[in-house]
Protein backbone atom coordinates (compact mmCIF):
# COMPACT_ATOMS: atom_id res chain seq x y z
CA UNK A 1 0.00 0.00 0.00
CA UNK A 2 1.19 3.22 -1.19
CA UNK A 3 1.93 5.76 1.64
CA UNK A 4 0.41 9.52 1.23
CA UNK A 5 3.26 11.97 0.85
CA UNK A 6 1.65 15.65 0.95
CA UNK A 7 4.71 16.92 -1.44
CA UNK A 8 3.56 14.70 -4.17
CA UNK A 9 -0.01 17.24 -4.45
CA UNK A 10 2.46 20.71 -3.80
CA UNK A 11 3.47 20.74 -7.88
CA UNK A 12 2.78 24.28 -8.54
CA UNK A 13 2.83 27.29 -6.42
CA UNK A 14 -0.57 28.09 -6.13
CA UNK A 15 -0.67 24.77 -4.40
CA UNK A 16 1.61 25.29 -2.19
CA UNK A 17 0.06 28.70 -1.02
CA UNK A 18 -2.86 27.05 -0.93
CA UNK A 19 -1.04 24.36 1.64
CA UNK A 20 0.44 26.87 3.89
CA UNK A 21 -3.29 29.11 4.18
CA UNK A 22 -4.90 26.28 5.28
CA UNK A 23 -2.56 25.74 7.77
CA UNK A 24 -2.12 29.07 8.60
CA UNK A 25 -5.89 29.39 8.93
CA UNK A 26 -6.10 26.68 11.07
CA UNK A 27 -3.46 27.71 13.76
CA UNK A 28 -2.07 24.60 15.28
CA UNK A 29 1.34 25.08 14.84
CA UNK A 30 2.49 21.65 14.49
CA UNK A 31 0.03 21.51 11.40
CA UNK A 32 2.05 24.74 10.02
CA UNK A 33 5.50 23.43 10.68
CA UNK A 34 4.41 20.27 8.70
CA UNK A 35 3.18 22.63 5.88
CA UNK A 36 6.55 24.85 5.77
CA UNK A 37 8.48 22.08 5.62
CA UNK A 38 6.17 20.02 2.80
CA UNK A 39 6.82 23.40 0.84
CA UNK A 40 10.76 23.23 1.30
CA UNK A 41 10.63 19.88 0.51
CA UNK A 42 8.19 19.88 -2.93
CA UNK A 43 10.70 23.42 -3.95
CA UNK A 44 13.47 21.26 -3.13
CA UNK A 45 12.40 18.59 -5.45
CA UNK A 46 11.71 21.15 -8.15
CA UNK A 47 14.67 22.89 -8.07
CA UNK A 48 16.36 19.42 -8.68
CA UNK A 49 14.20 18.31 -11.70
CA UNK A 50 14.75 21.62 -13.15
CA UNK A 51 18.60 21.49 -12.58
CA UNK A 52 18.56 17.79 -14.16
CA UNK A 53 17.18 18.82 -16.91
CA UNK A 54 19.24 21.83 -17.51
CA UNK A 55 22.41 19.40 -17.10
């Protein structure tokens, strides 16, 4: 069984502002410290494709 990875959904950036709102909005700030660092991570993952395929 496949396990849900929240950086696989953060593929543009309206997405991720999207992500960090609701979190935001919702206050808890374990649940916004999981969405800042699902954004770092899905950038981080962009930057590398993009660098790959620059190479």
């Amino acid at each position: 069984m496949a396990v849900f990875d929240a950086v696989d959904c953060l593929t543009t950036e309206q997405a991720c502002a999207e992500d960090l709102t609701a979190a935001l909005e919702d206050g808890d700030p374990a649940l916004v410290t999981a969405a800042l660092g699902d954004v770092a991570r899905a950038l981080g993952l962009q930057l590398h494709v993009e660098l790959a395929a620059s190479a």
